[in-house]
PDB file of N, CA and C in Angstrom:
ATOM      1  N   UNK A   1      -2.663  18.616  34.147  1.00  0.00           N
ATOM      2  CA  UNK A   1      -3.779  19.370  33.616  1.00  0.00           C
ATOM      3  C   UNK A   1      -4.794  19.584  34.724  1.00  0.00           C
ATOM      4  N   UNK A   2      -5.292  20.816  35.012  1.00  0.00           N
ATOM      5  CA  UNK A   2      -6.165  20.977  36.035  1.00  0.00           C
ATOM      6  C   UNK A   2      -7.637  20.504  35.462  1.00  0.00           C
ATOM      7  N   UNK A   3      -8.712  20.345  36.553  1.00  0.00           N
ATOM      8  CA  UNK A   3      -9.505  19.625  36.136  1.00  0.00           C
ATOM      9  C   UNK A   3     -10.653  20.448  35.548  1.00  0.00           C
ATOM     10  N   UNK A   4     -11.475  20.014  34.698  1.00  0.00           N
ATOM     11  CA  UNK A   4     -12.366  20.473  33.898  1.00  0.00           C
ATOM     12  C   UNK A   4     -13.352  21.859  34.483  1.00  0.00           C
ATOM     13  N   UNK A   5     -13.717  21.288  35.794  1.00  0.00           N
ATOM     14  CA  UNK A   5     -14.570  21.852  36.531  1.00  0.00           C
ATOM     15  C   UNK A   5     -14.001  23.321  37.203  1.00  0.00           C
ATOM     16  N   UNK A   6     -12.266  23.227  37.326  1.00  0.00           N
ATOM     17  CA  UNK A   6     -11.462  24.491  37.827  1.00  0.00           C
ATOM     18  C   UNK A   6     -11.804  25.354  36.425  1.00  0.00           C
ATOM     19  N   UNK A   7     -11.281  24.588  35.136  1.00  0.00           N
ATOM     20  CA  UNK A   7     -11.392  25.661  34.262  1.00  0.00           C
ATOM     21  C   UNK A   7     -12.409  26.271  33.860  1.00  0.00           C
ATOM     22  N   UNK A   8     -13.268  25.593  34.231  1.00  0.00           N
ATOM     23  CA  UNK A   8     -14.718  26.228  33.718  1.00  0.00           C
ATOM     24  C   UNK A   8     -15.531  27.126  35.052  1.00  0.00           C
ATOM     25  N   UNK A   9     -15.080  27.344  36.118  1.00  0.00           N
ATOM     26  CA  UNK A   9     -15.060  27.945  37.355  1.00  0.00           C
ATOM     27  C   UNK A   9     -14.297  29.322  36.898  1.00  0.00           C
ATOM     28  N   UNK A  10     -12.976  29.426  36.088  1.00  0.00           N
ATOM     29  CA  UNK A  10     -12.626  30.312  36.024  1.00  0.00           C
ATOM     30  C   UNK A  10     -12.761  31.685  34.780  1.00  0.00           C
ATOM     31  N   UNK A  11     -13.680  30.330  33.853  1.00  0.00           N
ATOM     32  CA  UNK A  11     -14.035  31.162  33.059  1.00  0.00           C
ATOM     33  C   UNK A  11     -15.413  32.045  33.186  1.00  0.00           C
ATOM     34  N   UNK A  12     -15.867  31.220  34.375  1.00  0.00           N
ATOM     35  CA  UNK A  12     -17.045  32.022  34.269  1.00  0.00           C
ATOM     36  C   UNK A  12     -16.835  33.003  35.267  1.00  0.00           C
ATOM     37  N   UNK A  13     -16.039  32.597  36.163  1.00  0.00           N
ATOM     38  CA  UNK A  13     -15.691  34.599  37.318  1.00  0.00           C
ATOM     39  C   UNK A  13     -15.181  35.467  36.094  1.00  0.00           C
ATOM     40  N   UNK A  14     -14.489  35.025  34.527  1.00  0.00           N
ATOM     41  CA  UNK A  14     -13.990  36.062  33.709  1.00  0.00           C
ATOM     42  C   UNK A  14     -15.059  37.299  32.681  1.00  0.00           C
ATOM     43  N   UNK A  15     -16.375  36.265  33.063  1.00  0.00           N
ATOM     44  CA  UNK A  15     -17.709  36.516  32.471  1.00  0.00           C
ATOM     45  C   UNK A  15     -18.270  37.296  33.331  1.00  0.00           C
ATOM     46  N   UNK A  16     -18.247  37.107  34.597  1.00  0.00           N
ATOM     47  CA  UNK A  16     -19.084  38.184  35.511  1.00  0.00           C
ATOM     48  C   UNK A  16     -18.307  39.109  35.905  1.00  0.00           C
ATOM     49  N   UNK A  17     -16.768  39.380  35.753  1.00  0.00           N
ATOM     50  CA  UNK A  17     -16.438  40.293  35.749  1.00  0.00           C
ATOM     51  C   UNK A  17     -16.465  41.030  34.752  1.00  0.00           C
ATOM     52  N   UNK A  18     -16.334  40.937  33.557  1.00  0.00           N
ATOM     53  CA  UNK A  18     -16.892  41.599  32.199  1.00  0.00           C
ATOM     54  C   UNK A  18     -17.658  42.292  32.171  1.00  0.00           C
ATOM     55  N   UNK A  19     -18.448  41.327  33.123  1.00  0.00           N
ATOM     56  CA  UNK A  19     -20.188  42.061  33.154  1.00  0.00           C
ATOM     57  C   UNK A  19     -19.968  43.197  34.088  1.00  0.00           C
ATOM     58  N   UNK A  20     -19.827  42.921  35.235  1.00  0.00           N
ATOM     59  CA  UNK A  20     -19.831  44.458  36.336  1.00  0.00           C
ATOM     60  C   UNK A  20     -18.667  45.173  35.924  1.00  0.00           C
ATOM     61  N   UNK A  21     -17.938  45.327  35.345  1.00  0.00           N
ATOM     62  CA  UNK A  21     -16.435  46.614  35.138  1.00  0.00           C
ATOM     63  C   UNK A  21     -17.129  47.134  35.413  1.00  0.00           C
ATOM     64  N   UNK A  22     -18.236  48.106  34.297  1.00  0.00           N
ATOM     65  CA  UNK A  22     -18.066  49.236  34.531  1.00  0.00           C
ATOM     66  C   UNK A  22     -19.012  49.771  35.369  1.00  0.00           C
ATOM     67  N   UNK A  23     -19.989  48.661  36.212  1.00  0.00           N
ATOM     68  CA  UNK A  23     -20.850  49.611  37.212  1.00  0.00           C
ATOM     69  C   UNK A  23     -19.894  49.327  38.488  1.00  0.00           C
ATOM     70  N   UNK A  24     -18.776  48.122  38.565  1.00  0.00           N
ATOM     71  CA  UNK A  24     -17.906  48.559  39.997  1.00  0.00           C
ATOM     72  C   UNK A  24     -17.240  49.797  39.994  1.00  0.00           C
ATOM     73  N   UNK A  25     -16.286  50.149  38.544  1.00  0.00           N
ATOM     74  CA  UNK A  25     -16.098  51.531  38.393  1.00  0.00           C
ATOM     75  C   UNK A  25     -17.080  52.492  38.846  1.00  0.00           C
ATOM     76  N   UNK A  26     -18.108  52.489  38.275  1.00  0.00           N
ATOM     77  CA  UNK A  26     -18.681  53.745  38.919  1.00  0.00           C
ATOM     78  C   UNK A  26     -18.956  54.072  40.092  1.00  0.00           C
ATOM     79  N   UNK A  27     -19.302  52.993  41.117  1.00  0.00           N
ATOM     80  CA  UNK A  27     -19.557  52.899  42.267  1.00  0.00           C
ATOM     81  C   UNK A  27     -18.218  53.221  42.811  1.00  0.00           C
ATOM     82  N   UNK A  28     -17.236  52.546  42.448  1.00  0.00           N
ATOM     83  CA  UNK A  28     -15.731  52.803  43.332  1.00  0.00           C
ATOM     84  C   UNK A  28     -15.749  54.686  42.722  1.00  0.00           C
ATOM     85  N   UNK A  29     -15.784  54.781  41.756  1.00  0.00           N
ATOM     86  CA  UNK A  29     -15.858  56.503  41.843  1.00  0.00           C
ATOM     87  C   UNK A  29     -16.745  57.541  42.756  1.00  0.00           C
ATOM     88  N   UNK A  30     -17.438  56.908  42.675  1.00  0.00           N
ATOM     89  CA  UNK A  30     -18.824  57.552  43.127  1.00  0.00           C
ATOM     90  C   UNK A  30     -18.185  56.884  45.022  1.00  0.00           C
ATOM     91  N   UNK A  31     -17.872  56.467  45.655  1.00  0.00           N
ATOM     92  CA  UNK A  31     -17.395  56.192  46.892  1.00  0.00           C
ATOM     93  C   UNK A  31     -18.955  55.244  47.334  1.00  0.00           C
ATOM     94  N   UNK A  32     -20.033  54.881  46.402  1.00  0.00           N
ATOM     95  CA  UNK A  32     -20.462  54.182  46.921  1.00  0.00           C
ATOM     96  C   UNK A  32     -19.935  52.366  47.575  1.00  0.00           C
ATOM     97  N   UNK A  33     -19.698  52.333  49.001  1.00  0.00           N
ATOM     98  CA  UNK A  33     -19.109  51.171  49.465  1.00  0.00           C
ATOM     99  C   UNK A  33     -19.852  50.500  49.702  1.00  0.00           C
ATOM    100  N   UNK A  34     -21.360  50.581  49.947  1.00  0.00           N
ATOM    101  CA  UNK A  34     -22.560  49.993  50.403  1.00  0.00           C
ATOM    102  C   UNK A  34     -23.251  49.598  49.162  1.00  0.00           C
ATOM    103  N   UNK A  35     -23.441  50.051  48.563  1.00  0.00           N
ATOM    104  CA  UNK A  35     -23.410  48.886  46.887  1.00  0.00           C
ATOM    105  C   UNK A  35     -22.650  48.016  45.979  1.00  0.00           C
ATOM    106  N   UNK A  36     -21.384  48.550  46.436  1.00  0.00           N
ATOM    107  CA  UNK A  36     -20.468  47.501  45.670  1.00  0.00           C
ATOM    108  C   UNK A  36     -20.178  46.430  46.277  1.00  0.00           C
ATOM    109  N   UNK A  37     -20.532  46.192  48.010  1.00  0.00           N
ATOM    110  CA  UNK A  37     -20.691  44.959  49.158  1.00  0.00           C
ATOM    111  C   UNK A  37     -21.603  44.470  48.050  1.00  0.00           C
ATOM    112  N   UNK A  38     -23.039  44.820  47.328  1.00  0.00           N
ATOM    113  CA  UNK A  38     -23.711  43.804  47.465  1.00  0.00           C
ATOM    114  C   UNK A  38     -23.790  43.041  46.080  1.00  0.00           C
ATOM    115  N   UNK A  39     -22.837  43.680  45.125  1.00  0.00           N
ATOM    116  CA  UNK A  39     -22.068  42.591  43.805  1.00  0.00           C
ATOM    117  C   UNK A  39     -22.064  41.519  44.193  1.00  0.00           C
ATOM    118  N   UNK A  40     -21.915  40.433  43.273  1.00  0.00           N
ATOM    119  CA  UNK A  40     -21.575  39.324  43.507  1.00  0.00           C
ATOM    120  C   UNK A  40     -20.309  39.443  43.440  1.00  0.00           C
ATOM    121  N   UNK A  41     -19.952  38.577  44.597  1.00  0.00           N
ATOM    122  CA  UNK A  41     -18.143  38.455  44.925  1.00  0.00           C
ATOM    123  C   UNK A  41     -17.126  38.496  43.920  1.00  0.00           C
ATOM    124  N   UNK A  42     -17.989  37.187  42.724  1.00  0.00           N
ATOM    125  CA  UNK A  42     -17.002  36.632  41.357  1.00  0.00           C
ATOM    126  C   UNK A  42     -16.938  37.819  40.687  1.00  0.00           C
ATOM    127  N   UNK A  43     -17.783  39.135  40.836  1.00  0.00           N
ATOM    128  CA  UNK A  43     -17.392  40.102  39.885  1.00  0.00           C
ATOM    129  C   UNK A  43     -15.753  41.227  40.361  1.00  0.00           C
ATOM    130  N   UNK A  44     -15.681  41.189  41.161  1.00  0.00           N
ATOM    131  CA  UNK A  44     -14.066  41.533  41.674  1.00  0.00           C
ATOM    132  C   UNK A  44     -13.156  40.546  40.809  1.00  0.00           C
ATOM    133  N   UNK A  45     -12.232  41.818  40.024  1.00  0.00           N
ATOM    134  CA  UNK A  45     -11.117  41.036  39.073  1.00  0.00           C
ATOM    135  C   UNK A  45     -10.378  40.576  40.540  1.00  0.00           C
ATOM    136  N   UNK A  46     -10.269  40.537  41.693  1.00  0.00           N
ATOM    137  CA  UNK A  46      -8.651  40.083  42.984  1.00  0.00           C
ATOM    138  C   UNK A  46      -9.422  38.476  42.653  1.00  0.00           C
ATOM    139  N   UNK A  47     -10.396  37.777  41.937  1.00  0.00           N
ATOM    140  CA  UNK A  47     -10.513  36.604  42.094  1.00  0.00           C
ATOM    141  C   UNK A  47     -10.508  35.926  40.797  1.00  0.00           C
ATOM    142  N   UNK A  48      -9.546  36.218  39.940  1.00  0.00           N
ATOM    143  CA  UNK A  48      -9.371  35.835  38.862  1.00  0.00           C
ATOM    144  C   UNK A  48      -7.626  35.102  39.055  1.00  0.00           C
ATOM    145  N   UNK A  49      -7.741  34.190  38.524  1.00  0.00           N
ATOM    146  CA  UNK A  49      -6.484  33.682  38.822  1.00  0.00           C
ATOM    147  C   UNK A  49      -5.810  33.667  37.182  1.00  0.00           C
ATOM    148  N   UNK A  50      -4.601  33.652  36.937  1.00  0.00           N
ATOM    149  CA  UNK A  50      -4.106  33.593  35.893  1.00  0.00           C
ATOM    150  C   UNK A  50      -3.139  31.992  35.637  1.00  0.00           C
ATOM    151  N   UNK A  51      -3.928  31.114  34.653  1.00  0.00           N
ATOM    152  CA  UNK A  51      -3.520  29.753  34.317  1.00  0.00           C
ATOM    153  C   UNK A  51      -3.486  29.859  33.223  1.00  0.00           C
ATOM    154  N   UNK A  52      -3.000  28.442  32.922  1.00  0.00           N
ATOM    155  CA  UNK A  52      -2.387  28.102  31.540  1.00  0.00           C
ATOM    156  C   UNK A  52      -3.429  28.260  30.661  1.00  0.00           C
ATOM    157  N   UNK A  53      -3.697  28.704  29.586  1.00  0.00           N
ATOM    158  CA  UNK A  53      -4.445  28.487  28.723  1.00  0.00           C
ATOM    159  C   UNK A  53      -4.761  27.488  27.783  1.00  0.00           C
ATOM    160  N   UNK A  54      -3.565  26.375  27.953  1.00  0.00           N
ATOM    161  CA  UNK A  54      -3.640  25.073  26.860  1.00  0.00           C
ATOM    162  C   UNK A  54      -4.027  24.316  28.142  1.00  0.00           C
ATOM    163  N   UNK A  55      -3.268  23.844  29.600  1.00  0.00           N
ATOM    164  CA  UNK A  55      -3.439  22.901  30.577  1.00  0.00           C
ATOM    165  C   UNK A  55      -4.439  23.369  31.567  1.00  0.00           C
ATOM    166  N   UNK A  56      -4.290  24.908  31.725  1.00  0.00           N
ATOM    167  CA  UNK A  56      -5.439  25.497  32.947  1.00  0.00           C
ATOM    168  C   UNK A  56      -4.348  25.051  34.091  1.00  0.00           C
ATOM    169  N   UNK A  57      -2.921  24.754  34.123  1.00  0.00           N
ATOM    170  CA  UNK A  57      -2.055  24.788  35.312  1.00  0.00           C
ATOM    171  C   UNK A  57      -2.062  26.229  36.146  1.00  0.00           C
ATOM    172  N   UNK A  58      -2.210  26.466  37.202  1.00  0.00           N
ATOM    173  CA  UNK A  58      -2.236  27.948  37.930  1.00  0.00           C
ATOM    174  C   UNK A  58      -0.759  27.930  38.966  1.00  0.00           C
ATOM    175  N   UNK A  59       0.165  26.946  38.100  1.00  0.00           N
ATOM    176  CA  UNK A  59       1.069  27.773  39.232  1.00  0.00           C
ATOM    177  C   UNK A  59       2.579  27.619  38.013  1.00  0.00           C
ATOM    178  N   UNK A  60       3.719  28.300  38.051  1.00  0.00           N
ATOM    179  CA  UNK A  60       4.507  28.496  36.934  1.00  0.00           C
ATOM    180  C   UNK A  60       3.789  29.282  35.608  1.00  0.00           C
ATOM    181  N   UNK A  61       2.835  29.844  36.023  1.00  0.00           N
ATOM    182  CA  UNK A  61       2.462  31.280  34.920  1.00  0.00           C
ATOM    183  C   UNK A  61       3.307  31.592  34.446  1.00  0.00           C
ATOM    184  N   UNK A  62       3.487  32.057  33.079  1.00  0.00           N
ATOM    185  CA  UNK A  62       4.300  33.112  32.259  1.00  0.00           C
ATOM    186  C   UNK A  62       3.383  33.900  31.891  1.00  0.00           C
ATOM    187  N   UNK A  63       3.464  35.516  32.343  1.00  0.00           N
ATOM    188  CA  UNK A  63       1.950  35.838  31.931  1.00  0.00           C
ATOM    189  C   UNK A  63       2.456  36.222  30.556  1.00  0.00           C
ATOM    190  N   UNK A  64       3.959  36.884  30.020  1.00  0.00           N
ATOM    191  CA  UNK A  64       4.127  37.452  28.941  1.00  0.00           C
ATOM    192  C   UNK A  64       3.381  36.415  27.316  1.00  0.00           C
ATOM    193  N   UNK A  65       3.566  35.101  27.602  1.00  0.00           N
ATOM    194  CA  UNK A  65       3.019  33.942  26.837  1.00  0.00           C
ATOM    195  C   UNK A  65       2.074  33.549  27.030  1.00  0.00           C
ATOM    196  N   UNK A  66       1.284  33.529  28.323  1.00  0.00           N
ATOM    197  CA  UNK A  66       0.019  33.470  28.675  1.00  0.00           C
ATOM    198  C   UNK A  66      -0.334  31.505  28.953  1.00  0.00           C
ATOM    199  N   UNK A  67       1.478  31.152  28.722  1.00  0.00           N
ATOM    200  CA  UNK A  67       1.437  29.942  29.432  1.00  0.00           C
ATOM    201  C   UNK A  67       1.820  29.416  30.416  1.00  0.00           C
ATOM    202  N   UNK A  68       1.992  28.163  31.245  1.00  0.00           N
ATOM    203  CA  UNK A  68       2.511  27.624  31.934  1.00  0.00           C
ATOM    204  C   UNK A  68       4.183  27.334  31.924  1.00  0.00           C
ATOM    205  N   UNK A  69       4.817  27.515  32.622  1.00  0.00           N
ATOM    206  CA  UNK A  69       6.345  27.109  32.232  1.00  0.00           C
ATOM    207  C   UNK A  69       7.039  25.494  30.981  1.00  0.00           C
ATOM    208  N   UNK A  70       5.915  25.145  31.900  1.00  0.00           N
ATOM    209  CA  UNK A  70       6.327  23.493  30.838  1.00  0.00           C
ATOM    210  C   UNK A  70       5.628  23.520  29.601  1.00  0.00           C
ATOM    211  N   UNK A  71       4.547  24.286  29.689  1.00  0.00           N
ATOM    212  CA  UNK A  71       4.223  23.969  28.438  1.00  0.00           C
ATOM    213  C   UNK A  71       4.804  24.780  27.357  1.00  0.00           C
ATOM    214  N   UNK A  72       5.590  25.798  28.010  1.00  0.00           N
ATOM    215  CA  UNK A  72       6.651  27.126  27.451  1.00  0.00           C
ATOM    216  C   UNK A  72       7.908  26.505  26.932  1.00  0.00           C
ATOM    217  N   UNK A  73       8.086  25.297  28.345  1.00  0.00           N
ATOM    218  CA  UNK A  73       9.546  24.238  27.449  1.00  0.00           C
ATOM    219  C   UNK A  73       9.368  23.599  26.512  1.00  0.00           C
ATOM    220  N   UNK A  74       8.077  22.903  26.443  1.00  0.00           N
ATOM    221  CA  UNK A  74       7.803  21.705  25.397  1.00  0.00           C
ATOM    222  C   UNK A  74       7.534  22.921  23.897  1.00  0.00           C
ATOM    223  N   UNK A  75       7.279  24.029  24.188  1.00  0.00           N
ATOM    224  CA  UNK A  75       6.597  24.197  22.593  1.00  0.00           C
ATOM    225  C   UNK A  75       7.802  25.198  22.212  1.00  0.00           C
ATOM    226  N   UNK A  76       8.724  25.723  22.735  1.00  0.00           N
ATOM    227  CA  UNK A  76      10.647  26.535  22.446  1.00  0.00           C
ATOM    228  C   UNK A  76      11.062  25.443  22.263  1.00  0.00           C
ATOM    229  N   UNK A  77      11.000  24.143  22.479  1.00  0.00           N
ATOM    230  CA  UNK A  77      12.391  22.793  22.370  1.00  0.00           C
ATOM    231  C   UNK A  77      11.776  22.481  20.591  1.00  0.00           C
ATOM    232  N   UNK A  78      10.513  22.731  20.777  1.00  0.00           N
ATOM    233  CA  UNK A  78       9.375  21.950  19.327  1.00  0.00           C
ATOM    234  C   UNK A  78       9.342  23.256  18.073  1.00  0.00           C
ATOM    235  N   UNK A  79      10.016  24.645  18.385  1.00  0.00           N
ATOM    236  CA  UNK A  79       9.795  25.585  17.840  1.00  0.00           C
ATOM    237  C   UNK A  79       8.829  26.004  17.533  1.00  0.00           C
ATOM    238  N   UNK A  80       7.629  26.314  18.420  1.00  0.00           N
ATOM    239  CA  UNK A  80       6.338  26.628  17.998  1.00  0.00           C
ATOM    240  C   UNK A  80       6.022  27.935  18.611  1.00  0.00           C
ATOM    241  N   UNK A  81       7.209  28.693  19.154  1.00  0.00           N
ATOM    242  CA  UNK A  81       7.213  29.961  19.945  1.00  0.00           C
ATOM    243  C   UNK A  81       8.369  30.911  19.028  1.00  0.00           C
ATOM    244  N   UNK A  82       8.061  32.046  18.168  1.00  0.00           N
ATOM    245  CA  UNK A  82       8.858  32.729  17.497  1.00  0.00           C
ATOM    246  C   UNK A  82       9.770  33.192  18.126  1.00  0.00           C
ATOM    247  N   UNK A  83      11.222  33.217  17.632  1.00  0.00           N
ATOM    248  CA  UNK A  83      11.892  33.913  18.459  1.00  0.00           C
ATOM    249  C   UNK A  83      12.664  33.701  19.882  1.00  0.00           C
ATOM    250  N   UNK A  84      11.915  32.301  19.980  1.00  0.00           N
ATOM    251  CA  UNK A  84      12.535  31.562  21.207  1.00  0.00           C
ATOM    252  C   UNK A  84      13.348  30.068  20.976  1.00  0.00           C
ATOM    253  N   UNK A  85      14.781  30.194  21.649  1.00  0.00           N
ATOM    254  CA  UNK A  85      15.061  29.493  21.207  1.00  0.00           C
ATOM    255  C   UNK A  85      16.104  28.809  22.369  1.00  0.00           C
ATOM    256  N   UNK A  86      16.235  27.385  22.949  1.00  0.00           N
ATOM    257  CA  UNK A  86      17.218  26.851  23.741  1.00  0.00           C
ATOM    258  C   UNK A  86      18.233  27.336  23.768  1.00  0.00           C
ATOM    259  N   UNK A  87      18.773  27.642  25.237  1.00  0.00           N
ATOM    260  CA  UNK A  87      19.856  28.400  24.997  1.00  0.00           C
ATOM    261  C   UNK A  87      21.031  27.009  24.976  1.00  0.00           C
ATOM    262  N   UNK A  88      22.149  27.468  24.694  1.00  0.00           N
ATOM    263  CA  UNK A  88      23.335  26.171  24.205  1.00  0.00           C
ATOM    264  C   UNK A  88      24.691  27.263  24.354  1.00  0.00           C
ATOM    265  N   UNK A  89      25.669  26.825  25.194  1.00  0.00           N
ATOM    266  CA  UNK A  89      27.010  27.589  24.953  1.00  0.00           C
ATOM    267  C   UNK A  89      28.140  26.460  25.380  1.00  0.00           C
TER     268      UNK A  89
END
């Protein structure tokens, strides 16, 4: 499980990017490059990382589930994922 302080680091770059969309859009339209330097960094989605949403693990992403791989095994073995099921031949 990643630690408290990562996940809450990442939720809040998800908050300030929320916030600037749509004036980085306009600026990236508008070709202003000399205002969008002076955003705050965390508002660029390239610094959003994609983790687990139950552990906050950032590496074995599934983005289609929006989980981590293991935690993708433990909850298909437990049937708590529709439709997914151990494979066996």
């Amino acid at each position: 499980m990643a630690k408290k302080s990562i996940q809450a680091r990442q939720r809040k770059r998800a908050v300030i990017v929320a916030k600037f969309a749509e004036k980085r859009a306009a600026l990236k339209e508008a070709g202003d490059y000399a205002a969008l330097d002076l955003l705050p960094k965390n508002a660029s989605p390239v610094r959003l990382k994609n983790r687990c949403q139950l552990t906050g693990r950032g590496r074995g992403y599934m983005r289609h589930f929006g989980i981590s791989r293991i935690m993708f095994r433990d909850m298909a073995v437990q049937g708590k994922i529709p439709g997914v099921t151990k494979a066996s031949w």
